[in-house]
PDB file of N, CA and C in Angstrom:
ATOM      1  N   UNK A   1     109.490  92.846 107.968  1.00  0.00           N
ATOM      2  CA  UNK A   1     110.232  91.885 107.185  1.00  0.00           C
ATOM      3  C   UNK A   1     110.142  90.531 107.876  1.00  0.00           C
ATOM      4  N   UNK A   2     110.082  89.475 107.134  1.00  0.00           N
ATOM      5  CA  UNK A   2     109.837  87.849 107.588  1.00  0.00           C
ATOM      6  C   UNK A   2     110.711  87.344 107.253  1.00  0.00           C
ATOM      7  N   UNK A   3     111.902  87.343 108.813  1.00  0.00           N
ATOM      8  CA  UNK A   3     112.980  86.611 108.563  1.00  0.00           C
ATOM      9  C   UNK A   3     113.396  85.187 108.127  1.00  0.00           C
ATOM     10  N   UNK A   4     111.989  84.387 107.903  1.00  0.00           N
ATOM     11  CA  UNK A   4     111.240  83.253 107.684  1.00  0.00           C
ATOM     12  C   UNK A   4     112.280  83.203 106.272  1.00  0.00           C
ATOM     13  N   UNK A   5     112.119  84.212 105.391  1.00  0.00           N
ATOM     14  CA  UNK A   5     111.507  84.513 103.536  1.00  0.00           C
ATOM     15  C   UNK A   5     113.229  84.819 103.406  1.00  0.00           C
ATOM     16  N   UNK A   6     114.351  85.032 104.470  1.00  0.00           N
ATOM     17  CA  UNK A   6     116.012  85.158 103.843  1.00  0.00           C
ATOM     18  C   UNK A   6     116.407  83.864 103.865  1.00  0.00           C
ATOM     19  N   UNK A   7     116.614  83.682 102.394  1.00  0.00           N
ATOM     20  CA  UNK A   7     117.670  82.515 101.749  1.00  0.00           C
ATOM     21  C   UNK A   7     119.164  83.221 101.924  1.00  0.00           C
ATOM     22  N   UNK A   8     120.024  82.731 102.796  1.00  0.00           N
ATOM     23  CA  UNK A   8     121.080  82.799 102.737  1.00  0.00           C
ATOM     24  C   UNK A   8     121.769  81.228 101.916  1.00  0.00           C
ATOM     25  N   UNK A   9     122.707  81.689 100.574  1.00  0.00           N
ATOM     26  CA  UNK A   9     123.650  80.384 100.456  1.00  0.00           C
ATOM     27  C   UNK A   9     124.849  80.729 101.054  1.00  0.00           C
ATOM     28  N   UNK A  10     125.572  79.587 101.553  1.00  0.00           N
ATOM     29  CA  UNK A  10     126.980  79.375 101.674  1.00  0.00           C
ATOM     30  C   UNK A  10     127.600  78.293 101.404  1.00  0.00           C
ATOM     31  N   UNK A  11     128.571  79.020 100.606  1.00  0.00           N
ATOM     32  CA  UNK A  11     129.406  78.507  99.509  1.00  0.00           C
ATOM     33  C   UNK A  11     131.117  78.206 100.141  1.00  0.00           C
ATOM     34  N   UNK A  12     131.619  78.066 101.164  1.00  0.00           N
ATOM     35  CA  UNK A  12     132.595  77.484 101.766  1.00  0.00           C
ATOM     36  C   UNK A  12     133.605  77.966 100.802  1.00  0.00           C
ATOM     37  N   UNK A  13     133.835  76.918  99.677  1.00  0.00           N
ATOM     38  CA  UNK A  13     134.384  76.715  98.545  1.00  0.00           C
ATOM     39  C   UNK A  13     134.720  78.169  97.589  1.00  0.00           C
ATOM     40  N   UNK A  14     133.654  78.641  97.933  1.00  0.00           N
ATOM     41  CA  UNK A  14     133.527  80.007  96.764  1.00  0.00           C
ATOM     42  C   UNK A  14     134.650  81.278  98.249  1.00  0.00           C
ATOM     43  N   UNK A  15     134.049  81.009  99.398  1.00  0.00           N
ATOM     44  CA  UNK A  15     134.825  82.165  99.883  1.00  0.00           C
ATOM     45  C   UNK A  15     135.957  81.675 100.783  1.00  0.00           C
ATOM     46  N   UNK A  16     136.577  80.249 101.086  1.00  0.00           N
ATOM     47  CA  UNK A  16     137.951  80.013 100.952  1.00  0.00           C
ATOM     48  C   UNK A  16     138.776  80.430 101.138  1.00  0.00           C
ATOM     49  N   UNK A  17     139.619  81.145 101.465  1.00  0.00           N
ATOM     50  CA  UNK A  17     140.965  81.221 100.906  1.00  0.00           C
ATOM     51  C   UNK A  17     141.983  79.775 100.192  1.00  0.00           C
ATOM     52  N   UNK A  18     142.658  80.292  99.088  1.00  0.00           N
ATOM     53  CA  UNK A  18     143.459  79.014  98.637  1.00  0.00           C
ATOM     54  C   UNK A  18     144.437  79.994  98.286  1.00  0.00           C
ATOM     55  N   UNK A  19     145.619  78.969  98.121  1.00  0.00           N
ATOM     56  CA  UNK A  19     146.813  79.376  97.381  1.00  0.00           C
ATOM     57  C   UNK A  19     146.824  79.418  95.898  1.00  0.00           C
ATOM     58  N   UNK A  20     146.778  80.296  95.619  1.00  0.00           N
ATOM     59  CA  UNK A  20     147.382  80.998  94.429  1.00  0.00           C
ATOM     60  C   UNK A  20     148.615  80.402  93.850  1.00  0.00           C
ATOM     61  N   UNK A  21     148.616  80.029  92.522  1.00  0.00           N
ATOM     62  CA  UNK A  21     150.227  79.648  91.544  1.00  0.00           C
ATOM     63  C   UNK A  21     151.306  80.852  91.975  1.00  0.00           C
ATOM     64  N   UNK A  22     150.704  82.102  92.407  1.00  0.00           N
ATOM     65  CA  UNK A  22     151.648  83.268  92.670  1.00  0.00           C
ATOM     66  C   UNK A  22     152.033  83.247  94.224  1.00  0.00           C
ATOM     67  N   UNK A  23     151.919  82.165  95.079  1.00  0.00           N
ATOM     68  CA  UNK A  23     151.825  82.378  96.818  1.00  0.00           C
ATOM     69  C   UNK A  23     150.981  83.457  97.331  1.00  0.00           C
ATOM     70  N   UNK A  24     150.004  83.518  96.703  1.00  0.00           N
ATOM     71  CA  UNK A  24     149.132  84.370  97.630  1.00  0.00           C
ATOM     72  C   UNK A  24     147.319  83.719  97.767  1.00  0.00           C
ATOM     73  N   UNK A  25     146.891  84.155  98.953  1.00  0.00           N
ATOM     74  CA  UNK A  25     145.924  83.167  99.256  1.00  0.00           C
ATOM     75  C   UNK A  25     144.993  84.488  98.878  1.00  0.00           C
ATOM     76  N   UNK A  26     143.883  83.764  98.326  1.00  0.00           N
ATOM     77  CA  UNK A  26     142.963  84.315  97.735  1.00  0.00           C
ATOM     78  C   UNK A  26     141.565  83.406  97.996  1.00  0.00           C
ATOM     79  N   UNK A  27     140.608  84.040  97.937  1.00  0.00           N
ATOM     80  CA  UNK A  27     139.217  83.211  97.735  1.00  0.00           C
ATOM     81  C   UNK A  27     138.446  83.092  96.476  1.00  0.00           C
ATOM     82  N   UNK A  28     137.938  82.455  96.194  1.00  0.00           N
ATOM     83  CA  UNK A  28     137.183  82.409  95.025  1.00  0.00           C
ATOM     84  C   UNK A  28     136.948  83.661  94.748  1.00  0.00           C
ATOM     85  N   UNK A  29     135.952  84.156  95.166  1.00  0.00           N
ATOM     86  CA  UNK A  29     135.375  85.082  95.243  1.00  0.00           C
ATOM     87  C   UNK A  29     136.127  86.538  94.909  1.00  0.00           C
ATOM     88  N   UNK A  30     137.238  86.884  95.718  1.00  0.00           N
ATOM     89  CA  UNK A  30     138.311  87.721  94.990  1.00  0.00           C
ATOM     90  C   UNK A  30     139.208  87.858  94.134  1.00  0.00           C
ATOM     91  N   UNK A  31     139.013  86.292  93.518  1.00  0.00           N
ATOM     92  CA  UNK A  31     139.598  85.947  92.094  1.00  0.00           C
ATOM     93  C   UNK A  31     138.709  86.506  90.656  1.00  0.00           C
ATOM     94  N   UNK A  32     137.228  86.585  91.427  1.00  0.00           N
ATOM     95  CA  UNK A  32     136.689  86.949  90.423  1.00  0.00           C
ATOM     96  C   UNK A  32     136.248  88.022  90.207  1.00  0.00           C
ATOM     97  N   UNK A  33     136.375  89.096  91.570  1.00  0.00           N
ATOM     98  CA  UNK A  33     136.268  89.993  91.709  1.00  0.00           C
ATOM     99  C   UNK A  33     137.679  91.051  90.807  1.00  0.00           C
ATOM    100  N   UNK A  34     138.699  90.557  91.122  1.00  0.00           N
ATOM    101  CA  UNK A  34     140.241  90.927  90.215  1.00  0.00           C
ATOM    102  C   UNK A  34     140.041  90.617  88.943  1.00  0.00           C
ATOM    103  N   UNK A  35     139.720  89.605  88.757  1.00  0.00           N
ATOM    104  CA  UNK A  35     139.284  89.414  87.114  1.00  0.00           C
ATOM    105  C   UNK A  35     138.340  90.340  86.613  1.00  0.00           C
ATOM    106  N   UNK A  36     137.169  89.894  87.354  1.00  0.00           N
ATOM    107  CA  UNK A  36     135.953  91.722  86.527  1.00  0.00           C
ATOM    108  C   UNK A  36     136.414  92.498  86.254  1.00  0.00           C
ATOM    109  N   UNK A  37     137.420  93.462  86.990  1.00  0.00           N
ATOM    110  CA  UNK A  37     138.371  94.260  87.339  1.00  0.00           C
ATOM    111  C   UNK A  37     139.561  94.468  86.077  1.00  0.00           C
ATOM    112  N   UNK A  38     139.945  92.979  85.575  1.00  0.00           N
ATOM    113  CA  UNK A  38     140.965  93.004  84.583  1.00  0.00           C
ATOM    114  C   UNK A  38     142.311  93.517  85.607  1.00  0.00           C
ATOM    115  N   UNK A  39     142.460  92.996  86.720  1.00  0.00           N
ATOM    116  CA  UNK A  39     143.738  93.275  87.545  1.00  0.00           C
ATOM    117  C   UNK A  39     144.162  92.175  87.689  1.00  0.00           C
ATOM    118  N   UNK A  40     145.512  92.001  86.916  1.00  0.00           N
ATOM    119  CA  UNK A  40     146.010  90.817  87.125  1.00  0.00           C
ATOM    120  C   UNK A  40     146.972  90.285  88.229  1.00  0.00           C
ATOM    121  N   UNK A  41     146.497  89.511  89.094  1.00  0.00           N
ATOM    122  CA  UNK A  41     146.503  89.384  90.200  1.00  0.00           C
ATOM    123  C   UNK A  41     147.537  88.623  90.289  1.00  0.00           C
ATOM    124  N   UNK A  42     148.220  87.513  89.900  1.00  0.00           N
ATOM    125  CA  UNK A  42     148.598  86.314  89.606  1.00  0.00           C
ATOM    126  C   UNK A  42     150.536  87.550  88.879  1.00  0.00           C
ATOM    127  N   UNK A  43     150.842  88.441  88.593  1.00  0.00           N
ATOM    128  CA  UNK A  43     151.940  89.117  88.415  1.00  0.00           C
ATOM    129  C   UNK A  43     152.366  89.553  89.892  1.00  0.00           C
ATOM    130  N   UNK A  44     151.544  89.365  90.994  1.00  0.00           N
ATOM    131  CA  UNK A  44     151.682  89.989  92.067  1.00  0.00           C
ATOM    132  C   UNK A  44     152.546  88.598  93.205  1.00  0.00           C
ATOM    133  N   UNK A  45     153.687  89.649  93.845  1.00  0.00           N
ATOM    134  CA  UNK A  45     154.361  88.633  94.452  1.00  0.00           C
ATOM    135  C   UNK A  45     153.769  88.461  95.995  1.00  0.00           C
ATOM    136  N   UNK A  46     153.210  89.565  96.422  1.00  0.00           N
ATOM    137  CA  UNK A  46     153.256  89.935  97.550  1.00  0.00           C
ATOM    138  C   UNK A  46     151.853  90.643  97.718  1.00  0.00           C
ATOM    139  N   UNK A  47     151.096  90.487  99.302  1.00  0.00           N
ATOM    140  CA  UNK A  47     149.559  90.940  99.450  1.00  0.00           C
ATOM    141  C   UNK A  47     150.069  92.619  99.073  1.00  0.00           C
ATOM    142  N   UNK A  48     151.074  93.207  98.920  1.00  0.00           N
ATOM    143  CA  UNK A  48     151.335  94.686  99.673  1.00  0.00           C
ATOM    144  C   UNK A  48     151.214  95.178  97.847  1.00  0.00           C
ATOM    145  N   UNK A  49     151.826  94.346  97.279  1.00  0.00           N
ATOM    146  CA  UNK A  49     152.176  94.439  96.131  1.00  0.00           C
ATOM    147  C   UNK A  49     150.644  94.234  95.047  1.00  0.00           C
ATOM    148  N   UNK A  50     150.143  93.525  95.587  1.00  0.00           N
ATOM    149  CA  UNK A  50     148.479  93.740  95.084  1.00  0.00           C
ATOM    150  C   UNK A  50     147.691  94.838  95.852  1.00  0.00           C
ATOM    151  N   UNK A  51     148.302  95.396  96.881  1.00  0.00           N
ATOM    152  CA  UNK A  51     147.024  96.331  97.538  1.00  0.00           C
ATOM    153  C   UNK A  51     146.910  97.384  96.538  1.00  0.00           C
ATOM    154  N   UNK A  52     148.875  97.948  95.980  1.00  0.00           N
ATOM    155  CA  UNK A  52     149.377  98.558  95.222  1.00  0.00           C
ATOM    156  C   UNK A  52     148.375  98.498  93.886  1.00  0.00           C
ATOM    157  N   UNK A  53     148.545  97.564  93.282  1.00  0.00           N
ATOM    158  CA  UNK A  53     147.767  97.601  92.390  1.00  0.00           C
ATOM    159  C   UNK A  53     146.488  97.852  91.935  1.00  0.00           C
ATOM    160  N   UNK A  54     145.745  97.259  93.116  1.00  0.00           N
ATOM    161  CA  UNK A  54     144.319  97.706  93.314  1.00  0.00           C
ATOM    162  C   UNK A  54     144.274  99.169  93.199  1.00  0.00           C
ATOM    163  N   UNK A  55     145.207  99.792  94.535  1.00  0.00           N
ATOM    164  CA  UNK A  55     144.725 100.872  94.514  1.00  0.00           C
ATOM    165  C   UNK A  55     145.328 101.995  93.362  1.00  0.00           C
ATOM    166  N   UNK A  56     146.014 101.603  92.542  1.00  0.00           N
ATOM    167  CA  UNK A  56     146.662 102.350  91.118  1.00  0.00           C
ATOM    168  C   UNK A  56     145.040 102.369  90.618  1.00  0.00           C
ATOM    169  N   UNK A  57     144.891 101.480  90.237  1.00  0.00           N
ATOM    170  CA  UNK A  57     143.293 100.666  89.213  1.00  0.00           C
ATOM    171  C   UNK A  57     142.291 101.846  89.920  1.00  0.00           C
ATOM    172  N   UNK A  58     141.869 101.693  91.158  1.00  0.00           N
ATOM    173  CA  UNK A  58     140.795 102.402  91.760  1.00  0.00           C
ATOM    174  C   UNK A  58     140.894 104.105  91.552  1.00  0.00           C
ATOM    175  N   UNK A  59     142.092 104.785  91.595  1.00  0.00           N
ATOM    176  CA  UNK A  59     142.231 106.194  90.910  1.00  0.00           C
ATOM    177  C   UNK A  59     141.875 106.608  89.595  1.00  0.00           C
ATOM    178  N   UNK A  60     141.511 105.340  88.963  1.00  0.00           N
ATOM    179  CA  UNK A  60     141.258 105.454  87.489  1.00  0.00           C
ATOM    180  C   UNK A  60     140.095 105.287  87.540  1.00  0.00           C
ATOM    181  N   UNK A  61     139.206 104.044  87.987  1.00  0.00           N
ATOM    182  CA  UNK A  61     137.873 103.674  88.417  1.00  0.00           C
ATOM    183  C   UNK A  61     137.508 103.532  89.833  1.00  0.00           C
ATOM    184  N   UNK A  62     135.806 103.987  89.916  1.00  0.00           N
ATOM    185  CA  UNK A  62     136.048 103.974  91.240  1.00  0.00           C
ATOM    186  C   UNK A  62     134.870 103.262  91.287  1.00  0.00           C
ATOM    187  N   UNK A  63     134.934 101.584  92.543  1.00  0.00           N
ATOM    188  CA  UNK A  63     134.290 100.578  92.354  1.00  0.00           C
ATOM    189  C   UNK A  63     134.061 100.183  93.831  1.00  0.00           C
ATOM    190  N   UNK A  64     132.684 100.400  94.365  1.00  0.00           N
ATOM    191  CA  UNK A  64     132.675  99.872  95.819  1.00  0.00           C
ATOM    192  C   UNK A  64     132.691  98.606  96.139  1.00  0.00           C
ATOM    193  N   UNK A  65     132.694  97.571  95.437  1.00  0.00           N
ATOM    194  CA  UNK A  65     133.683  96.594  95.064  1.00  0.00           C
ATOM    195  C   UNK A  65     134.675  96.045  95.387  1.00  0.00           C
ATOM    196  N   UNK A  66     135.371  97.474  94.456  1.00  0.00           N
ATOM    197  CA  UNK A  66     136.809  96.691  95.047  1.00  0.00           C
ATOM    198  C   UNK A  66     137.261  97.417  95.896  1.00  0.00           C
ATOM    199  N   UNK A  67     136.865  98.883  96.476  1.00  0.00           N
ATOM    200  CA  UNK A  67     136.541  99.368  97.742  1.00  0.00           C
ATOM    201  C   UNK A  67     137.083  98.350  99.072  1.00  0.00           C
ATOM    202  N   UNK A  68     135.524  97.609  99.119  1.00  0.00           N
ATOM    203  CA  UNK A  68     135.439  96.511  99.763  1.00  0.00           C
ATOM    204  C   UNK A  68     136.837  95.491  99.928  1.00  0.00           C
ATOM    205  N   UNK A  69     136.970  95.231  98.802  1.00  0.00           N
ATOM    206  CA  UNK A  69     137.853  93.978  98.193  1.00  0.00           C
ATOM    207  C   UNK A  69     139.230  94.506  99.144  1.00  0.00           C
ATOM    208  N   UNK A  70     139.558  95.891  98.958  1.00  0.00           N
ATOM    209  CA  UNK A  70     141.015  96.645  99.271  1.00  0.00           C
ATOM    210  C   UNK A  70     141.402  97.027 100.624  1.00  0.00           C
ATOM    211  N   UNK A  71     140.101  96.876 101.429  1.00  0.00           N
ATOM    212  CA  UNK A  71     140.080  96.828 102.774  1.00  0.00           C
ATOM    213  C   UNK A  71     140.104  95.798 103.292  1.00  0.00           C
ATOM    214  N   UNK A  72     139.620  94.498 103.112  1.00  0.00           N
ATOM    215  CA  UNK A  72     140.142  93.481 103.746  1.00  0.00           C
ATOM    216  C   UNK A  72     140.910  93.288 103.354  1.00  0.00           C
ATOM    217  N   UNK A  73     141.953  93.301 101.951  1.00  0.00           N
ATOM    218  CA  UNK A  73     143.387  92.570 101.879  1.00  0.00           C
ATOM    219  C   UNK A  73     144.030  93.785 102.662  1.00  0.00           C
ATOM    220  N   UNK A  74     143.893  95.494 102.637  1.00  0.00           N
ATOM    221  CA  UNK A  74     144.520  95.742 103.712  1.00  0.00           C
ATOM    222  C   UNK A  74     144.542  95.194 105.361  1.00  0.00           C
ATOM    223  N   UNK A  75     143.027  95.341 105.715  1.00  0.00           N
ATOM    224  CA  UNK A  75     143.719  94.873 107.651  1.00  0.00           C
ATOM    225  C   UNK A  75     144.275  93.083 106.722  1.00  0.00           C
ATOM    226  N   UNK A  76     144.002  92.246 106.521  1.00  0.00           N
ATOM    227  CA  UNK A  76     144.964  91.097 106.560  1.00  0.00           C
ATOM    228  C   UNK A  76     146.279  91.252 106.613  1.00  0.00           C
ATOM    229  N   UNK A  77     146.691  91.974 105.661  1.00  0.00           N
ATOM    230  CA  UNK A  77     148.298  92.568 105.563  1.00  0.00           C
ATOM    231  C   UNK A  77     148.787  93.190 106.710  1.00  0.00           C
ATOM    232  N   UNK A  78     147.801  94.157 107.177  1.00  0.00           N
ATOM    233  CA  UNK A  78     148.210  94.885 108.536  1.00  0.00           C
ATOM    234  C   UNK A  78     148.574  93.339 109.462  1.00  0.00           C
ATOM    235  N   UNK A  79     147.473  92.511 109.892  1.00  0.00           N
ATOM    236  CA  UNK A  79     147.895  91.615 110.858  1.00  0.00           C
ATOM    237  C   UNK A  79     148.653  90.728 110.728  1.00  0.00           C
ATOM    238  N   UNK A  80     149.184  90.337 109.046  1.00  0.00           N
ATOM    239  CA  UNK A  80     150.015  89.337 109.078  1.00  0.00           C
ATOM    240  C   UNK A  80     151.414  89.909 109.039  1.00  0.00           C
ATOM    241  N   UNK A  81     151.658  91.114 108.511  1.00  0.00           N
ATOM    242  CA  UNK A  81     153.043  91.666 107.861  1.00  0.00           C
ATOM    243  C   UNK A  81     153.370  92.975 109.646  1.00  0.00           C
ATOM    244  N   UNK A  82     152.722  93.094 110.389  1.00  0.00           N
ATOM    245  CA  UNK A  82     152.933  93.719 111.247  1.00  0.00           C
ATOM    246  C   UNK A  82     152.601  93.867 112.539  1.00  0.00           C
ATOM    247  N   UNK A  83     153.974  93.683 113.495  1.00  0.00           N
ATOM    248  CA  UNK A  83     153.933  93.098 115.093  1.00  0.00           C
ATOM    249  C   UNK A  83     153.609  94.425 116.295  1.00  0.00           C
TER     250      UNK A  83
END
């Protein structure tokens, strides 16, 4: 392989975190990932309270995705919500 020939983009902007109208920081990127999803993210008060949700959604469908997606908002939650 010709490491020459990998286009990496980065998109700053796209993976972000921002605040959310609901207080929760989100990135582009997992906004649109929740949306594909049809999980409405934005009813959610709390990261613990979306992990919840995700993982209701994921027993029904199963998406490596949001797999992905449900493991980093878990460890975040782990390090911010616990000393």
């Amino acid at each position: 392989m010709n490491e020459d020939n990998i286009k990496v983009e980065i998109n700053p902007e796209y993976t972000m975190m921002k605040k959310q109208e609901n207080g929760l920081f989100l990135s582009q990127e997992q906004v649109e990932i929740l949306e594909e999803n049809n999980i409405d993210f934005r009813k959610c008060k709390t990261l613990s309270e979306l992990i919840y949700t995700i993982e209701m959604y994921i027993n029904d469908e199963n998406s490596d995705v949001l797999n992905n997606l449900l493991d980093v908002l878990q460890e975040r939650n782990y390090y911010q919500n616990y000393k």
